[in-house]
PDB file of N, CA and C in Angstrom:
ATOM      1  N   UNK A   1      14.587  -4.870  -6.969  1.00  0.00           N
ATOM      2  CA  UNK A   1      14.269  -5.329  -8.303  1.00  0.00           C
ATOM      3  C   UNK A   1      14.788  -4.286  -9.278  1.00  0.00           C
ATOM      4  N   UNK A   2      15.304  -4.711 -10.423  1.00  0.00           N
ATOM      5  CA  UNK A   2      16.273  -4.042 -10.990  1.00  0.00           C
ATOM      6  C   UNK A   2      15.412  -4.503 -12.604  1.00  0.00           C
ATOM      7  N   UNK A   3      14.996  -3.567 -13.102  1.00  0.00           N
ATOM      8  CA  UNK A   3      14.608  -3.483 -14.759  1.00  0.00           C
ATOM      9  C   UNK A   3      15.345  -3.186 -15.852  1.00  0.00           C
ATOM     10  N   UNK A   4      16.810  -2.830 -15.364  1.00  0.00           N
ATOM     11  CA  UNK A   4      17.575  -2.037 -16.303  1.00  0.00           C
ATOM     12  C   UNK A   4      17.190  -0.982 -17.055  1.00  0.00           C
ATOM     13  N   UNK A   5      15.981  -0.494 -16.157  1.00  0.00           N
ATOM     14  CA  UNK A   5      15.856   1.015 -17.443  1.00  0.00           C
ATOM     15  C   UNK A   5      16.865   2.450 -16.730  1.00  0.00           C
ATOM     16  N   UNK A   6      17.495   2.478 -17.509  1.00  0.00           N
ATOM     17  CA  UNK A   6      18.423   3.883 -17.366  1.00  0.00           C
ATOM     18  C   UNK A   6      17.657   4.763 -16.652  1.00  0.00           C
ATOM     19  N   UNK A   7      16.731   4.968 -16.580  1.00  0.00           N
ATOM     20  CA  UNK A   7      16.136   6.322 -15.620  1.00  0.00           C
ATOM     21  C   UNK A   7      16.274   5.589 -14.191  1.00  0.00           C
ATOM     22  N   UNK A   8      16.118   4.109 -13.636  1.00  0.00           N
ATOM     23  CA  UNK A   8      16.157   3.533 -12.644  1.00  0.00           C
ATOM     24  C   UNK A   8      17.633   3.906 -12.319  1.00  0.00           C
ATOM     25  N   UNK A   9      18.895   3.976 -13.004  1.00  0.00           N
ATOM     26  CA  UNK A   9      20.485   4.188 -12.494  1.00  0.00           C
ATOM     27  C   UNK A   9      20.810   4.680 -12.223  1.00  0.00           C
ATOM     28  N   UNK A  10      21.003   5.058 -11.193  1.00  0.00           N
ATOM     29  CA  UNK A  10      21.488   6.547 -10.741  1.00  0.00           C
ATOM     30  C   UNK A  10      23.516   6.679 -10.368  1.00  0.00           C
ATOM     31  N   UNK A  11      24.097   7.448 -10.510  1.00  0.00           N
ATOM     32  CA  UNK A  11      25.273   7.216  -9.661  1.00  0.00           C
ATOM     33  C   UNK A  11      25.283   6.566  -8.165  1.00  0.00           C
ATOM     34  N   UNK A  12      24.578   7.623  -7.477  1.00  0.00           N
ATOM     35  CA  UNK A  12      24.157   7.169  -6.392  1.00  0.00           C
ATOM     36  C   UNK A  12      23.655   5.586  -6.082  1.00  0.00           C
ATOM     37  N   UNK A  13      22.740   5.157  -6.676  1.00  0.00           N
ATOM     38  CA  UNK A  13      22.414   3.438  -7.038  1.00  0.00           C
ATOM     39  C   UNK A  13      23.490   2.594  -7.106  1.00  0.00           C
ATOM     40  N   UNK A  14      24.500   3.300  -8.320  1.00  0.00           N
ATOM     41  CA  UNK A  14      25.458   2.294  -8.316  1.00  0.00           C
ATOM     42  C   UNK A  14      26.610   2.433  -7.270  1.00  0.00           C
ATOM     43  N   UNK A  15      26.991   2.989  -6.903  1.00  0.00           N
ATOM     44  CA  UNK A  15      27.527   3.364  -5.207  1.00  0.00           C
ATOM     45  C   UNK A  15      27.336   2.819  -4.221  1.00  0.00           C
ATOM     46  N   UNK A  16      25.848   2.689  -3.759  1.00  0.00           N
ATOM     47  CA  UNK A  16      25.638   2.148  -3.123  1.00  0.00           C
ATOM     48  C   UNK A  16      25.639   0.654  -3.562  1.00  0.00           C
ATOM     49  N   UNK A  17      25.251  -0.075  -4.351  1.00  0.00           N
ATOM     50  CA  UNK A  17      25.388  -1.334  -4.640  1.00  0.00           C
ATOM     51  C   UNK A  17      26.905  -1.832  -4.337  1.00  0.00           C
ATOM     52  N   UNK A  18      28.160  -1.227  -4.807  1.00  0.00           N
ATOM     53  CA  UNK A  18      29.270  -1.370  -4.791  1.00  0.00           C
ATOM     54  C   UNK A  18      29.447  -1.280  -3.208  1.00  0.00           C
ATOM     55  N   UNK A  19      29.356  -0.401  -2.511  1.00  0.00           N
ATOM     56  CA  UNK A  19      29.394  -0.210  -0.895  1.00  0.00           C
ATOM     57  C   UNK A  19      29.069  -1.459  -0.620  1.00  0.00           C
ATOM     58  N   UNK A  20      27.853  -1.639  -0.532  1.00  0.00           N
ATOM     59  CA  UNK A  20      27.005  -2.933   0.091  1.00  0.00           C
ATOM     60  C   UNK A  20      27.740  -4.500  -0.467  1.00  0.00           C
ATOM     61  N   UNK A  21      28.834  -4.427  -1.713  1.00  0.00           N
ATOM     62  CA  UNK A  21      28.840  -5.363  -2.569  1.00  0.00           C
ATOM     63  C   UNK A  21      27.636  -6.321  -3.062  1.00  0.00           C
ATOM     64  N   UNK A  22      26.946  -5.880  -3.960  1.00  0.00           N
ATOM     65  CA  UNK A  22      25.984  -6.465  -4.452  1.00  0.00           C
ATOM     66  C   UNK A  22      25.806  -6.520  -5.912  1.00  0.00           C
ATOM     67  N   UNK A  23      25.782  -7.630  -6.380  1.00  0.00           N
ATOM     68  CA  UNK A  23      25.996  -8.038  -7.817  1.00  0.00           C
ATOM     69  C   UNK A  23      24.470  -7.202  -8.602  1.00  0.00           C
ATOM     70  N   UNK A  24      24.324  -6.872  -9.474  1.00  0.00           N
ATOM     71  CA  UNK A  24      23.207  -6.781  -9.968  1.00  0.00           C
ATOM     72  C   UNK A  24      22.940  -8.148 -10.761  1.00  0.00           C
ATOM     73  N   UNK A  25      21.348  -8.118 -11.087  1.00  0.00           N
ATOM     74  CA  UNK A  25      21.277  -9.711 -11.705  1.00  0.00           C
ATOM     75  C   UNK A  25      21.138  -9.327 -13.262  1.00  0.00           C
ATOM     76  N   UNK A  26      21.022 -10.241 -13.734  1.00  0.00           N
ATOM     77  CA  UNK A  26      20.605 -10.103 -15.124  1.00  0.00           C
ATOM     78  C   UNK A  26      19.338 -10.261 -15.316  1.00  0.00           C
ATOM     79  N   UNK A  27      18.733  -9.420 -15.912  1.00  0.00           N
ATOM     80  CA  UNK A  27      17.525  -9.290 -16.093  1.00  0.00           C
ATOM     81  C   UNK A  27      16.824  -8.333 -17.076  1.00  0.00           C
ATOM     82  N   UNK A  28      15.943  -9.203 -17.660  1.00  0.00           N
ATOM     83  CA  UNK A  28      15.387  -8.503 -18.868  1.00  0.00           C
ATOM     84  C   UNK A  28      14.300  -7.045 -18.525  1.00  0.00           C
ATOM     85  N   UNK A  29      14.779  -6.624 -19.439  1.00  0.00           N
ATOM     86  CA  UNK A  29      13.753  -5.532 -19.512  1.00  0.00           C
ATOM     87  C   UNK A  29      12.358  -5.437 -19.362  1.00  0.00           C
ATOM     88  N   UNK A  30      11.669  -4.502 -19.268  1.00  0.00           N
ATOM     89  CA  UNK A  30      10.166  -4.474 -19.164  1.00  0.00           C
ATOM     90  C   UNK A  30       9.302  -5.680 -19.546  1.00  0.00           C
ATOM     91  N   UNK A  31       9.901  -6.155 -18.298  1.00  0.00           N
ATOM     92  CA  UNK A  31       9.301  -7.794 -17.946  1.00  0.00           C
ATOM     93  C   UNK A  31       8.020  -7.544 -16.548  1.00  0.00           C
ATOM     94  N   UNK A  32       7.293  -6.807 -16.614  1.00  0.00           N
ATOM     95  CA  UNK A  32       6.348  -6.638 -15.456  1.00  0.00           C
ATOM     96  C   UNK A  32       5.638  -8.236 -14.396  1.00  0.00           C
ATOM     97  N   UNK A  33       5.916  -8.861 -15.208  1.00  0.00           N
ATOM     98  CA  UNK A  33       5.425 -10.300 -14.955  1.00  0.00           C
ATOM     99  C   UNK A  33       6.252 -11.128 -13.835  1.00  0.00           C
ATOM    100  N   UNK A  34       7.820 -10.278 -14.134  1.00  0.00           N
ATOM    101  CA  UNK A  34       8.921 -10.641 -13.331  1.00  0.00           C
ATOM    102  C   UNK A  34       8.827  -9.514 -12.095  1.00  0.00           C
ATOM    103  N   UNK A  35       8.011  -8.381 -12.228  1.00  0.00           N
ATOM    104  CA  UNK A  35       8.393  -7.694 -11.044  1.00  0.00           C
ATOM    105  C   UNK A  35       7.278  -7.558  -9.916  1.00  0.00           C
ATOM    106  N   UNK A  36       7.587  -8.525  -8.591  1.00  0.00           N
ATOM    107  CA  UNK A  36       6.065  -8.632  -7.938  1.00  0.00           C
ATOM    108  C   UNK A  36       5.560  -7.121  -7.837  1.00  0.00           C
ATOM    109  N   UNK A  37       6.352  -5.840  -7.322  1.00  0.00           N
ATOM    110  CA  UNK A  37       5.929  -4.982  -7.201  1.00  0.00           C
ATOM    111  C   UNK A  37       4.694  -4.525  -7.967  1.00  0.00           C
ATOM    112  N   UNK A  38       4.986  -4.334  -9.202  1.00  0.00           N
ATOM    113  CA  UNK A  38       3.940  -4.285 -10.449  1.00  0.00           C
ATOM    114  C   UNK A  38       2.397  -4.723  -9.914  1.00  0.00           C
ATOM    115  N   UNK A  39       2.354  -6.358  -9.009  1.00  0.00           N
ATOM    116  CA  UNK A  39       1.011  -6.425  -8.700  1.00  0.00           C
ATOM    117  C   UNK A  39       0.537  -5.807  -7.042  1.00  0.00           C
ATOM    118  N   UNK A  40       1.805  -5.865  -7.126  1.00  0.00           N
ATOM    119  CA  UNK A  40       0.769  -4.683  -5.315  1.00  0.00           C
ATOM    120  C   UNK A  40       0.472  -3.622  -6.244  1.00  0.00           C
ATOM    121  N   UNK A  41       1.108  -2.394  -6.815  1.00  0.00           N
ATOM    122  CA  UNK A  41       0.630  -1.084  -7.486  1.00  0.00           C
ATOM    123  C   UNK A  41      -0.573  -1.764  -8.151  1.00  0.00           C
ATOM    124  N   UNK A  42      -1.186  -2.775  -8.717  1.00  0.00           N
ATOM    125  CA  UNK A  42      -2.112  -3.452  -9.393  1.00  0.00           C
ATOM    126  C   UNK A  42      -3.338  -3.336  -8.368  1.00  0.00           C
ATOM    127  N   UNK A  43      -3.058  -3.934  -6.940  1.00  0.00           N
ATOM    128  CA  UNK A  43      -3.798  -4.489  -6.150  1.00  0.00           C
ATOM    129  C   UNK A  43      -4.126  -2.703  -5.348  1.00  0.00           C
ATOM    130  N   UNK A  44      -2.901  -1.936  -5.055  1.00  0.00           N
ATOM    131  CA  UNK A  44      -3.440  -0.818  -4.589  1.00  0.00           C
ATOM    132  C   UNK A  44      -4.029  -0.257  -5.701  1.00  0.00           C
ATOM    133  N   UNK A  45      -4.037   0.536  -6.756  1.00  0.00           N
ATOM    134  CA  UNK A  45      -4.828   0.993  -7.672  1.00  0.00           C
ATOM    135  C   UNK A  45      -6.317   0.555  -7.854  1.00  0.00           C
ATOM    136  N   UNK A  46      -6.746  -1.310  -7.572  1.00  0.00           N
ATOM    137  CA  UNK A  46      -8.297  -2.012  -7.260  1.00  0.00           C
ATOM    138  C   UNK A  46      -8.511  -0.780  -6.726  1.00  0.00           C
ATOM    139  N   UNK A  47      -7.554  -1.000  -5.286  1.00  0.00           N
ATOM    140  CA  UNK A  47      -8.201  -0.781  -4.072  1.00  0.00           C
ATOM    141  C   UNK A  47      -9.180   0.916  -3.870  1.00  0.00           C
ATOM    142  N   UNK A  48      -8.005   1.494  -4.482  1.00  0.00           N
ATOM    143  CA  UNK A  48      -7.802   3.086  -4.636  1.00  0.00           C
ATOM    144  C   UNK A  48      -9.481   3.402  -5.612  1.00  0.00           C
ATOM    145  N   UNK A  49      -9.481   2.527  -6.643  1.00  0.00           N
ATOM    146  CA  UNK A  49     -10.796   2.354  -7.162  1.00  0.00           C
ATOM    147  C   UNK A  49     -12.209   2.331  -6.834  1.00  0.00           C
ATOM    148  N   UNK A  50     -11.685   1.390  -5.746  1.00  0.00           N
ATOM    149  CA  UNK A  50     -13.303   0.877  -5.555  1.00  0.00           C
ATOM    150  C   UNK A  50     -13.914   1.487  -4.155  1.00  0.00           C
ATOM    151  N   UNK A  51     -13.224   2.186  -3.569  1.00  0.00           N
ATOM    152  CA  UNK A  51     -13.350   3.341  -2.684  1.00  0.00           C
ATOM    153  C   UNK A  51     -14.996   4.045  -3.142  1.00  0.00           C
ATOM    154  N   UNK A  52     -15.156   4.456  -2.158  1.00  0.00           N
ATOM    155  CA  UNK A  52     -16.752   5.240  -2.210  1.00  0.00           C
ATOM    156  C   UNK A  52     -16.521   6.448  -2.761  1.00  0.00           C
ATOM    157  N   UNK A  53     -15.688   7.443  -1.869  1.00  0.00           N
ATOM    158  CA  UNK A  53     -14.912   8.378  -1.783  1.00  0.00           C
ATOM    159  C   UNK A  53     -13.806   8.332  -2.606  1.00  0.00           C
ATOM    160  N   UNK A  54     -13.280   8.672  -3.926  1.00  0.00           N
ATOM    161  CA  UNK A  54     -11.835   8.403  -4.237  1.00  0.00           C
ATOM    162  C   UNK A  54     -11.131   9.264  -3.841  1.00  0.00           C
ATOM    163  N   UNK A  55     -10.120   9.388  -3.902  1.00  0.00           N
ATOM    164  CA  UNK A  55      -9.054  10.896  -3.018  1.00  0.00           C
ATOM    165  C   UNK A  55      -9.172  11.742  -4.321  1.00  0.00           C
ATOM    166  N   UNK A  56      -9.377  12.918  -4.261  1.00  0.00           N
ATOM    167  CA  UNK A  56      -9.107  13.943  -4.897  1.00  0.00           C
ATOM    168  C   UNK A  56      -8.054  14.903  -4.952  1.00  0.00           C
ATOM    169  N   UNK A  57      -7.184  15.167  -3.861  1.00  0.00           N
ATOM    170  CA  UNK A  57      -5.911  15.527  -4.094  1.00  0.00           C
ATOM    171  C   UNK A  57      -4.899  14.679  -3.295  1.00  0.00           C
ATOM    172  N   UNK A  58      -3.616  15.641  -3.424  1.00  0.00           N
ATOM    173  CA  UNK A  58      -2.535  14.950  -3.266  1.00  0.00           C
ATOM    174  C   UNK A  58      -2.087  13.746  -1.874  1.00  0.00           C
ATOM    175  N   UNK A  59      -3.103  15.239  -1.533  1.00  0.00           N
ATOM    176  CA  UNK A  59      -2.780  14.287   0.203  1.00  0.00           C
ATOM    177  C   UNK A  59      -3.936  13.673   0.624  1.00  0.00           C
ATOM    178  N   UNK A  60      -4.978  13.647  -0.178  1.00  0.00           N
ATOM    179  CA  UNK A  60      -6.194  12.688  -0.023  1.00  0.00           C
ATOM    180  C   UNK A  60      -5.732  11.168  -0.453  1.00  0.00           C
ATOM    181  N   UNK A  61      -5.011  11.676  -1.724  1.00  0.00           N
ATOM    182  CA  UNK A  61      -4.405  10.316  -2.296  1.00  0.00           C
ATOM    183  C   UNK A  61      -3.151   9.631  -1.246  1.00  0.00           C
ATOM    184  N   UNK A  62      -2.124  10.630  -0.851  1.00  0.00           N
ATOM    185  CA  UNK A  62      -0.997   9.884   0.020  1.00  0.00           C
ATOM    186  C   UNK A  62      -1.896   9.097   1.313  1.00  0.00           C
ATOM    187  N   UNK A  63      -2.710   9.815   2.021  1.00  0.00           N
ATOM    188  CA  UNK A  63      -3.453   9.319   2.741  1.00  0.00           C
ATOM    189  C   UNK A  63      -3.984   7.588   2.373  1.00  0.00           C
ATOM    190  N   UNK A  64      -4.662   7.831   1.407  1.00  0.00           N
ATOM    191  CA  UNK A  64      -6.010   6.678   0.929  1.00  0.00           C
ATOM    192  C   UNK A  64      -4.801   5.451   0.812  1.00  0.00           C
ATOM    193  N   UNK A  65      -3.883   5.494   0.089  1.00  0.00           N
ATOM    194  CA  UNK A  65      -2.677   5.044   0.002  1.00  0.00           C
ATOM    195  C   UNK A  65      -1.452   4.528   0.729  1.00  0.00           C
ATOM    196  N   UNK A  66      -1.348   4.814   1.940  1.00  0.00           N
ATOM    197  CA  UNK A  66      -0.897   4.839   3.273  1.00  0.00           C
ATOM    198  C   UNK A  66      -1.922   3.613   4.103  1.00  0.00           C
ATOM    199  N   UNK A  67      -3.437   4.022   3.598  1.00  0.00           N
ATOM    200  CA  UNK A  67      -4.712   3.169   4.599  1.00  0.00           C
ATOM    201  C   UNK A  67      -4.201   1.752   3.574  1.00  0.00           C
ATOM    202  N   UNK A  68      -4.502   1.708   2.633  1.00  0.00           N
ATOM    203  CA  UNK A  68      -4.535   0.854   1.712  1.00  0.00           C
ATOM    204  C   UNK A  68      -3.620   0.126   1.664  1.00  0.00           C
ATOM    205  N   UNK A  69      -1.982   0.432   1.911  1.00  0.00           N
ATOM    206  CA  UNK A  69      -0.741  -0.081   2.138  1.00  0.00           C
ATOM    207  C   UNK A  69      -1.001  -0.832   3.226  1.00  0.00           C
ATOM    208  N   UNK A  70      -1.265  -0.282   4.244  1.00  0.00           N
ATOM    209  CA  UNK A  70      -1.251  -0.981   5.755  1.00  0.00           C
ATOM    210  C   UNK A  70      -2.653  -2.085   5.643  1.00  0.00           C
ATOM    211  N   UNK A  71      -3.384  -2.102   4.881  1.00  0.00           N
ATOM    212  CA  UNK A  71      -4.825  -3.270   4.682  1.00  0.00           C
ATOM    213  C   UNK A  71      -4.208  -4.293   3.788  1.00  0.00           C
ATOM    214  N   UNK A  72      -3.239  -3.976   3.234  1.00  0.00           N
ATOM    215  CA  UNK A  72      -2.972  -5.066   2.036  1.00  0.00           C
ATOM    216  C   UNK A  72      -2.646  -6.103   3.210  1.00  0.00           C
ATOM    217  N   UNK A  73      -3.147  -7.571   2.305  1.00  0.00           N
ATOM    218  CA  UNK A  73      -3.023  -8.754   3.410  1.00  0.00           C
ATOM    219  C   UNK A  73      -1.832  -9.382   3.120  1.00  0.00           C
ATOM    220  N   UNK A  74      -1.129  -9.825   4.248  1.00  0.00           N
ATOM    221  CA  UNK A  74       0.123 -10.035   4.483  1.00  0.00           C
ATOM    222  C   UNK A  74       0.423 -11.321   2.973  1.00  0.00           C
ATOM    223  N   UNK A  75      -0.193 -12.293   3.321  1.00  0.00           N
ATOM    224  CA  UNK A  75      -0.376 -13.394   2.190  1.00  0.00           C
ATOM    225  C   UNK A  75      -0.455 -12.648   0.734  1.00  0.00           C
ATOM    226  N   UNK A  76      -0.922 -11.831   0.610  1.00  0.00           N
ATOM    227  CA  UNK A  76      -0.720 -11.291  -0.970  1.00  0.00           C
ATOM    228  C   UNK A  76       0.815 -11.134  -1.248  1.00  0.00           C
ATOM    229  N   UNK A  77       1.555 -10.649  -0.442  1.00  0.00           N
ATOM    230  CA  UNK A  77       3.073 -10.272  -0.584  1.00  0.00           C
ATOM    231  C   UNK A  77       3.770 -11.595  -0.242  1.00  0.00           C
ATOM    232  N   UNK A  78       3.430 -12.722   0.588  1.00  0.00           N
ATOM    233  CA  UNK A  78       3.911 -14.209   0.874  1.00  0.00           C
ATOM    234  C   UNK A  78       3.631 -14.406  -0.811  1.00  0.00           C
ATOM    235  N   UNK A  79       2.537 -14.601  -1.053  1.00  0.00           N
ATOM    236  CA  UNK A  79       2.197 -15.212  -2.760  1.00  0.00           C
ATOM    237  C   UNK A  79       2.988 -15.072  -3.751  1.00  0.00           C
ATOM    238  N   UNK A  80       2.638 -13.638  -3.953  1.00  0.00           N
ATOM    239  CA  UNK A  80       4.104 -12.938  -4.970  1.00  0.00           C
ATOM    240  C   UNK A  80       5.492 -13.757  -4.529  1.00  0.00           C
ATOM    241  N   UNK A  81       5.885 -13.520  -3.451  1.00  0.00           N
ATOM    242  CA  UNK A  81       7.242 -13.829  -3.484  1.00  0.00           C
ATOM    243  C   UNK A  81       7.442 -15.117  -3.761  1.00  0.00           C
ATOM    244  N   UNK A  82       6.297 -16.276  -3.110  1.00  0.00           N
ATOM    245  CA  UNK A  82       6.575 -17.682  -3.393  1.00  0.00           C
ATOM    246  C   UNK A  82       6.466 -18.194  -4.724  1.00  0.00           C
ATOM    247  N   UNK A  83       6.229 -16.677  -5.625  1.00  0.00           N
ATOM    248  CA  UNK A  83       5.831 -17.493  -7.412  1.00  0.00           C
ATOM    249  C   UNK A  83       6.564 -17.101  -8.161  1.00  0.00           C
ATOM    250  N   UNK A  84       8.009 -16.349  -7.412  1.00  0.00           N
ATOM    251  CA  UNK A  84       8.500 -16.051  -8.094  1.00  0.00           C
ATOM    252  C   UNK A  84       9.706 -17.038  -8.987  1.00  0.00           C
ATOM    253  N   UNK A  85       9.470 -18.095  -8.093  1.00  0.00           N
ATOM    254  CA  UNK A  85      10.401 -19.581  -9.118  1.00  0.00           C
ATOM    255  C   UNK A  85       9.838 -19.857 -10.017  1.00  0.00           C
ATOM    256  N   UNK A  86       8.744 -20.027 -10.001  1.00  0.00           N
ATOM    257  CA  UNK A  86       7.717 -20.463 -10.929  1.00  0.00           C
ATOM    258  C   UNK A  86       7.521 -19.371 -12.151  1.00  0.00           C
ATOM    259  N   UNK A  87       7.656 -18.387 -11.865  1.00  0.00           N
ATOM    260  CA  UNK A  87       7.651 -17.176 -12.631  1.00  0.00           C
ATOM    261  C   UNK A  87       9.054 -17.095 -13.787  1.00  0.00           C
ATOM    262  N   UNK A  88      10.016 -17.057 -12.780  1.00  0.00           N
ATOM    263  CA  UNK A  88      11.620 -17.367 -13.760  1.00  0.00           C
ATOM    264  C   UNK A  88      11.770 -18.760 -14.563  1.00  0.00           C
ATOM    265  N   UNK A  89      11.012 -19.641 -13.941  1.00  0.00           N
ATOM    266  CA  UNK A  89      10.768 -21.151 -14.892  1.00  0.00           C
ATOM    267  C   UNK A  89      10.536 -20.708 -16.041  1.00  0.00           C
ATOM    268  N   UNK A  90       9.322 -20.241 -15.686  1.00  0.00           N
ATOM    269  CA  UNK A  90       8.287 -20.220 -17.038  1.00  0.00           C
ATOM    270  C   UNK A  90       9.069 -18.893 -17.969  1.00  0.00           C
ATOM    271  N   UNK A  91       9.505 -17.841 -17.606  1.00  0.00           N
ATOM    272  CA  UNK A  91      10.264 -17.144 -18.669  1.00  0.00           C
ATOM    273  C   UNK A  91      11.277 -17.535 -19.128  1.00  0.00           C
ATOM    274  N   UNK A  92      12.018 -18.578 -18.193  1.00  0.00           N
ATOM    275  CA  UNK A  92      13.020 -18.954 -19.327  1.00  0.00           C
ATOM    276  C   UNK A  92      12.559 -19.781 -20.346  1.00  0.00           C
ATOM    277  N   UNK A  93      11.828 -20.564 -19.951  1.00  0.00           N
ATOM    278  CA  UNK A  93      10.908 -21.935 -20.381  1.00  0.00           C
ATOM    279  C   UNK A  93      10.905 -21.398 -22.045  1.00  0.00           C
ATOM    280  N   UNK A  94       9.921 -20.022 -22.197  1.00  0.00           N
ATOM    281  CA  UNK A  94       9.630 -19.684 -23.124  1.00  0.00           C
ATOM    282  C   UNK A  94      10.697 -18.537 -24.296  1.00  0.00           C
ATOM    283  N   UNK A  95      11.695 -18.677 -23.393  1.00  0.00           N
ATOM    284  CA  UNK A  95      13.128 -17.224 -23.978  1.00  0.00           C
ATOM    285  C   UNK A  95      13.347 -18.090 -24.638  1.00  0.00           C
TER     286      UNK A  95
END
């Protein structure tokens, strides 16, 4: 997933895209709505929340984060991806 923000571009990025031949798409900017990622970091952050224990450092957090990655339910990431037609509908719908 590609946002077009300049800190995302790297030389390296575009290198490899060219290697691989891969078009970039067009796509609007800080469109979070368009990027499923956005709701897993959503869904881990709940998660990271509602913990008894929250992690207090770095590697409490990589840890808690790691547990939390591997609990996320498979169907949350099926969902996202299956809405994502429905998702580009509706933004163009309204562009």
């Amino acid at each position: 997933m590609d946002d077009n923000a300049p800190c995302h571009r790297t030389v390296a990025d575009e290198q490899l895209l060219e290697s691989e031949d891969i078009e970039r798409m067009d796509w609007p900017a800080r469109s979070p709505d368009l990027n499923p990622i956005e709701h897993v970091w959503d869904f881990l952050g709940r998660r990271l929340a509602a913990r008894t224990l929250p992690p207090v450092t770095i590697l409490e957090l990589r840890l808690a984060l790691q547990d939390e990655w591997a609990a996320m339910p498979e169907q949350l990431i099926d969902t996202l991806i299956l809405s994502m037609g429905r998702r580009c509908e509706t933004y163009l719908a309204v562009r």
